[in-house]
Protein backbone atom coordinates (compact mmCIF):
# COMPACT_ATOMS: atom_id res chain seq x y z
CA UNK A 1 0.00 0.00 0.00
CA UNK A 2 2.57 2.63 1.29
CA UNK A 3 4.84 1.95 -2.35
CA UNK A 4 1.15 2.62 -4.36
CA UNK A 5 0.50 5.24 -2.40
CA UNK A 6 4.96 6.72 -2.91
CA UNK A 7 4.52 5.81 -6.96
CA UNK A 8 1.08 7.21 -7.06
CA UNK A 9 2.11 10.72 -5.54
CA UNK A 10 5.89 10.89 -7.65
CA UNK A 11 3.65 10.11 -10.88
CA UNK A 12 1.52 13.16 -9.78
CA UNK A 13 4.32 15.46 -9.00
CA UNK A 14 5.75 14.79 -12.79
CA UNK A 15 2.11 15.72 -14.02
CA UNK A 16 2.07 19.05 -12.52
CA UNK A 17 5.71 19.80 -13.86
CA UNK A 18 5.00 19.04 -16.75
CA UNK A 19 1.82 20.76 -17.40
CA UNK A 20 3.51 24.04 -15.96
CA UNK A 21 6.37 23.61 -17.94
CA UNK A 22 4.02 23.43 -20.79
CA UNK A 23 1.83 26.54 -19.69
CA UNK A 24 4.91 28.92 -18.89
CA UNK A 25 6.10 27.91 -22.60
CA UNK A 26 3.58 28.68 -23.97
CA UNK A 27 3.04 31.86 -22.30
CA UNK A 28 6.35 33.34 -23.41
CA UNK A 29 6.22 32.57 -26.82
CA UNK A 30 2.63 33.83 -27.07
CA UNK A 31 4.04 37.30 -25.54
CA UNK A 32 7.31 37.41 -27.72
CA UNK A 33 5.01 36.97 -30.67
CA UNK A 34 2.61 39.89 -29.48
CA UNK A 35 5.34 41.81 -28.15
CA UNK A 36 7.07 41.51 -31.95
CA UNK A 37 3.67 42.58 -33.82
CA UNK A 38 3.49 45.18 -31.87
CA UNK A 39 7.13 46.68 -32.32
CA UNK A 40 6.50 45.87 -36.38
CA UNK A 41 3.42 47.41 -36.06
CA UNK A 42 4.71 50.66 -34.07
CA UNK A 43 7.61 51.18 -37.05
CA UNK A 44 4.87 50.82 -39.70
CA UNK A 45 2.98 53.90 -37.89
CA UNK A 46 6.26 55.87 -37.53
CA UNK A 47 7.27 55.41 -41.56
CA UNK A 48 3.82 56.31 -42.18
CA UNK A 49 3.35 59.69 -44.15
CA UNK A 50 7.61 60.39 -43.90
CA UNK A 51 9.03 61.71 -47.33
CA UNK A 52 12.27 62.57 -46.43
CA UNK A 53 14.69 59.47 -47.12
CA UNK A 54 17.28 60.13 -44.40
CA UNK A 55 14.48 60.43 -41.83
CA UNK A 56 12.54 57.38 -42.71
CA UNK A 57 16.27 55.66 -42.68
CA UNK A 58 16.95 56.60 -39.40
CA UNK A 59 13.78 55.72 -38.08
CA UNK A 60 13.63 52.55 -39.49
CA UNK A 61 17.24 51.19 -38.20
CA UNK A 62 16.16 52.56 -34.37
CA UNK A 63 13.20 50.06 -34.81
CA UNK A 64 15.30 47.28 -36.58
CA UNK A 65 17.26 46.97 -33.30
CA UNK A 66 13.87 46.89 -31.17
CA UNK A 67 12.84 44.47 -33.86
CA UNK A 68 15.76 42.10 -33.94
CA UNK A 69 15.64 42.00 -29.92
CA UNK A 70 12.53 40.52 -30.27
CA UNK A 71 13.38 38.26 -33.25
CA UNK A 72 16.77 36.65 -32.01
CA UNK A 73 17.92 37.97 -28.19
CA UNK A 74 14.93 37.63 -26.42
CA UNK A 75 13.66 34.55 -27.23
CA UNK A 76 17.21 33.32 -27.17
CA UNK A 77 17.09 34.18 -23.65
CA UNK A 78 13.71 32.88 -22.72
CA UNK A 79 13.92 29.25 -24.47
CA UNK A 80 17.94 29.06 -22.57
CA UNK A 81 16.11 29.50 -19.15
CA UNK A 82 13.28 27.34 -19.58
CA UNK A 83 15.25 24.38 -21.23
CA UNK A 84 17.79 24.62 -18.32
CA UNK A 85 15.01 25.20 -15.67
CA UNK A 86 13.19 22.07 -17.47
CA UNK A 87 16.38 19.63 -17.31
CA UNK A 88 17.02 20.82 -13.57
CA UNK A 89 12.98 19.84 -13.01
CA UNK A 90 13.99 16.63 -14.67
CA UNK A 91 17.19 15.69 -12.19
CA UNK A 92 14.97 16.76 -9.15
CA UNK A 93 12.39 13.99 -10.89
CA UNK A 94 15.05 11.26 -11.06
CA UNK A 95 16.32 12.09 -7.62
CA UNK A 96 13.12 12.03 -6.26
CA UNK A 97 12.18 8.63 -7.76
CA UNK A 98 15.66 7.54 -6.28
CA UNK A 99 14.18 8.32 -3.30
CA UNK A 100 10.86 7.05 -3.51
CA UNK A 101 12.71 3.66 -4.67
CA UNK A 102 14.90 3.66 -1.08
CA UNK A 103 12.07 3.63 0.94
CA UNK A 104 10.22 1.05 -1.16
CA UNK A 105 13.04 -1.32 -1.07
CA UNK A 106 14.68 -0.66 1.75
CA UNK A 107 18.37 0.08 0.37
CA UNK A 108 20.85 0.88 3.09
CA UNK A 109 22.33 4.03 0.58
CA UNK A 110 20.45 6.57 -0.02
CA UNK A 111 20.47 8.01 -3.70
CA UNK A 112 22.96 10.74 -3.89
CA UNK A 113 24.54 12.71 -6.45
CA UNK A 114 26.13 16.12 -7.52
CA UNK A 115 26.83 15.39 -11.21
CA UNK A 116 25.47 13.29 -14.08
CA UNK A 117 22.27 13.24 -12.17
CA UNK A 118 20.20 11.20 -14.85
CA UNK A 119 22.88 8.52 -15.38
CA UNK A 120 24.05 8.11 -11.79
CA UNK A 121 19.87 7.90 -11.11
CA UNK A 122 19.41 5.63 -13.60
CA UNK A 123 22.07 3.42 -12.91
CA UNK A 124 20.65 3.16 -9.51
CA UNK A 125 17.36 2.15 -10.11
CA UNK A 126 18.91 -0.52 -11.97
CA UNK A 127 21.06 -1.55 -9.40
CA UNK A 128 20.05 -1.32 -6.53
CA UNK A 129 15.88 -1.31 -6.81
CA UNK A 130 16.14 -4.29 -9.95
CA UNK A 131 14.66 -2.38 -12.71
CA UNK A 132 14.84 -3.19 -16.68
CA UNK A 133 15.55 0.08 -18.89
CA UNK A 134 16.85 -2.23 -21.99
CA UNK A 135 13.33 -1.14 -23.81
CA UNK A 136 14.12 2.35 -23.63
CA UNK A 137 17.17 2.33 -23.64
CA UNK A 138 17.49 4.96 -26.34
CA UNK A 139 15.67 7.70 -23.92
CA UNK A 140 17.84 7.57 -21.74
CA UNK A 141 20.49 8.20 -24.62
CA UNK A 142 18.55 10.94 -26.01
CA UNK A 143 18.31 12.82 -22.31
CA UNK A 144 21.91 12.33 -21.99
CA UNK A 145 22.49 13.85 -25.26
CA UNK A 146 20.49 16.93 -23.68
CA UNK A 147 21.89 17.11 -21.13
CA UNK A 148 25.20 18.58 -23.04
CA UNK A 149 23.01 21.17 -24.45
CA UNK A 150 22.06 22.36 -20.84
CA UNK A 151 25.72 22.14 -19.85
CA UNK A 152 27.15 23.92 -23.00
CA UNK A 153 24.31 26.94 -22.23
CA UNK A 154 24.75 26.71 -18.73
CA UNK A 155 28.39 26.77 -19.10
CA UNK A 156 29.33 28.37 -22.33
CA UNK A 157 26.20 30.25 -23.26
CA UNK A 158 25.44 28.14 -26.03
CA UNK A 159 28.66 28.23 -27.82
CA UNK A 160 30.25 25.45 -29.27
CA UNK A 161 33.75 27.07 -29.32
CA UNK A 162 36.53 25.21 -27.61
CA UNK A 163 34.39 22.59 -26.56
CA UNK A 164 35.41 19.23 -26.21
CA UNK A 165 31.88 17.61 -26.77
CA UNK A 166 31.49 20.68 -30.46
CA UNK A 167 31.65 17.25 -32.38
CA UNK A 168 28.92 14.98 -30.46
CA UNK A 169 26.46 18.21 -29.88
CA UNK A 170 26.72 18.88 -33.88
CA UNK A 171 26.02 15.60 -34.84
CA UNK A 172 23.44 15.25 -32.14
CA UNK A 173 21.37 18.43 -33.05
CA UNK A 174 21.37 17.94 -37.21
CA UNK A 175 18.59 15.50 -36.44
CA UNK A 176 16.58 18.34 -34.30
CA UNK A 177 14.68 20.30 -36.35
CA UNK A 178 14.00 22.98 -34.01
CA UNK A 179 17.77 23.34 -32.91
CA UNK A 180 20.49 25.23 -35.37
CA UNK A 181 23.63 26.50 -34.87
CA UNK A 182 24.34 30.64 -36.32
CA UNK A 183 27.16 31.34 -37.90
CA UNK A 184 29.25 31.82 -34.47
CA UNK A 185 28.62 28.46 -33.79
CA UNK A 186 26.39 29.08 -31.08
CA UNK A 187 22.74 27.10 -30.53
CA UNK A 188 19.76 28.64 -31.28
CA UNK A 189 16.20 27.29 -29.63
CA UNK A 190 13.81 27.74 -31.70
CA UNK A 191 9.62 27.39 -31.33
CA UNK A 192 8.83 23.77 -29.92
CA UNK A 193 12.39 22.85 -28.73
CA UNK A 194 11.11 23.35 -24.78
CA UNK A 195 7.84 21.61 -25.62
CA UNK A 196 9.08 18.97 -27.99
CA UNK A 197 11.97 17.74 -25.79
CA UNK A 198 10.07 18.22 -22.22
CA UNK A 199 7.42 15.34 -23.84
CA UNK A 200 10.42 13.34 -24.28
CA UNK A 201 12.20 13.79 -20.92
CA UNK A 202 8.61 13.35 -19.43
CA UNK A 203 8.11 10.25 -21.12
CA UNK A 204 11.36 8.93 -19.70
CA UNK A 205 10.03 9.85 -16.39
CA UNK A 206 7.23 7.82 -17.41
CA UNK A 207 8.58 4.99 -18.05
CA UNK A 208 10.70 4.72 -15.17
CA UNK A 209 7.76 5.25 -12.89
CA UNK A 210 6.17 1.87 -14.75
CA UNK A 211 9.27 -0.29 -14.17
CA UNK A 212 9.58 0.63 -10.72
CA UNK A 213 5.97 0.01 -10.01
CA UNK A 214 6.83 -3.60 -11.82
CA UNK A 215 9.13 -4.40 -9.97
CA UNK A 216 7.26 -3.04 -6.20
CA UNK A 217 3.98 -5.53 -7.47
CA UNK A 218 6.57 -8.20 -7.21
CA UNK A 219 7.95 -7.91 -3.53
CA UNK A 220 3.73 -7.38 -2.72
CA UNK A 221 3.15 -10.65 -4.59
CA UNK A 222 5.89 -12.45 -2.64
């Protein structure tokens, strides 16, 4: 009972995470698109009417910058703090599912770790709680993979420059649509990278959850 009720309230936590994950995404890119109508729309008024070339020139490059801040640096900005803030939601998940596992199968060490927090989690669950991740195995791949991104933003603010993991990242993100790289070799989010890759990370969560519940019905059966 106790291990339904643990599984039942870790599966609920990842629900709400996700779902305001998915809410505060969709927020910002609602109000970067807004916000960039409106600056477009402000310029058009200003132009409006103007005859003298120099004038409407220098009006027009004062709004390009306002423009481009809401083209490139802003949401630049916005999708680096939630995908960051999403992967740090994600090791708190795995951590607490460590945890959850502990008390459900009584192992003497407690989960703990200050790096790799997915592996090291996930290499615990297998270990010490019994679980079998060989089915998705290739989640667990694809979060690790992500988990460079986070570091080389976190770390490096997206640039790929004198990194030693430039060569796995490129090769990684040519198969992510909504990931490029600009011409200073530096990643660029685009819309639907957050919510794309927290349905992934989520469903990794997911299936975690099922094999440790698998594995709890067993020691209840016995």
């Amino acid at each position: 009972m106790e291990a339904n009720v643990l599984l039942s309230s870790f599966c609920h936590k990842t629900h709400q995470d996700r779902e305001r994950l998915k809410e505060l995404s969709r927020f910002v890119e609602q109000s970067l698109r807004a916000e960039h109508t409106r600056r477009k729309d402000r310029a058009t008024e200003e132009l409006e009417g103007i005859t003298d070339e120099s004038e409407a020139m220098f009006i027009a490059e004062c709004h390009a910058e306002d423009i481009f801040q809401v083209e490139r640096d802003f949401p630049r900005v916005q999708r680096y703090a939630l995908f960051v803030s999403m992967m740090g939601m994600l090791e708190a998940n795995i951590v607490g599912l460590c945890r959850v596992a502990h008390r459900i199968f009584c192992i003497p060490k407690e989960f703990n770790a200050y790096s790799q927090v997915v592996a090291q989690g996930v290499a615990y669950l297998e270990n010490k709680a019994g679980i079998n991740t060989s089915r998705f195995h290739s989640r667990i791949e694809f979060v690790r993979k992500l988990n460079s991104l986070r570091n080389c933003i976190a770390h490096a603010e997206g640039s790929l420059k004198n990194r030693h993991d430039a060569k796995v990242i490129k090769e990684f993100v040519k198969n992510i649509p909504t990931v490029e790289l600009d011409n200073q070799e530096r990643l660029v989010l685009m819309e639907g990278f957050v919510g794309n890759t927290a349905y992934e990370t989520h469903i990794l969560l997911d299936r975690l959850h099922d094999a440790l519940k698998s594995e709890s019905a067993k020691i209840s059966v016995n």
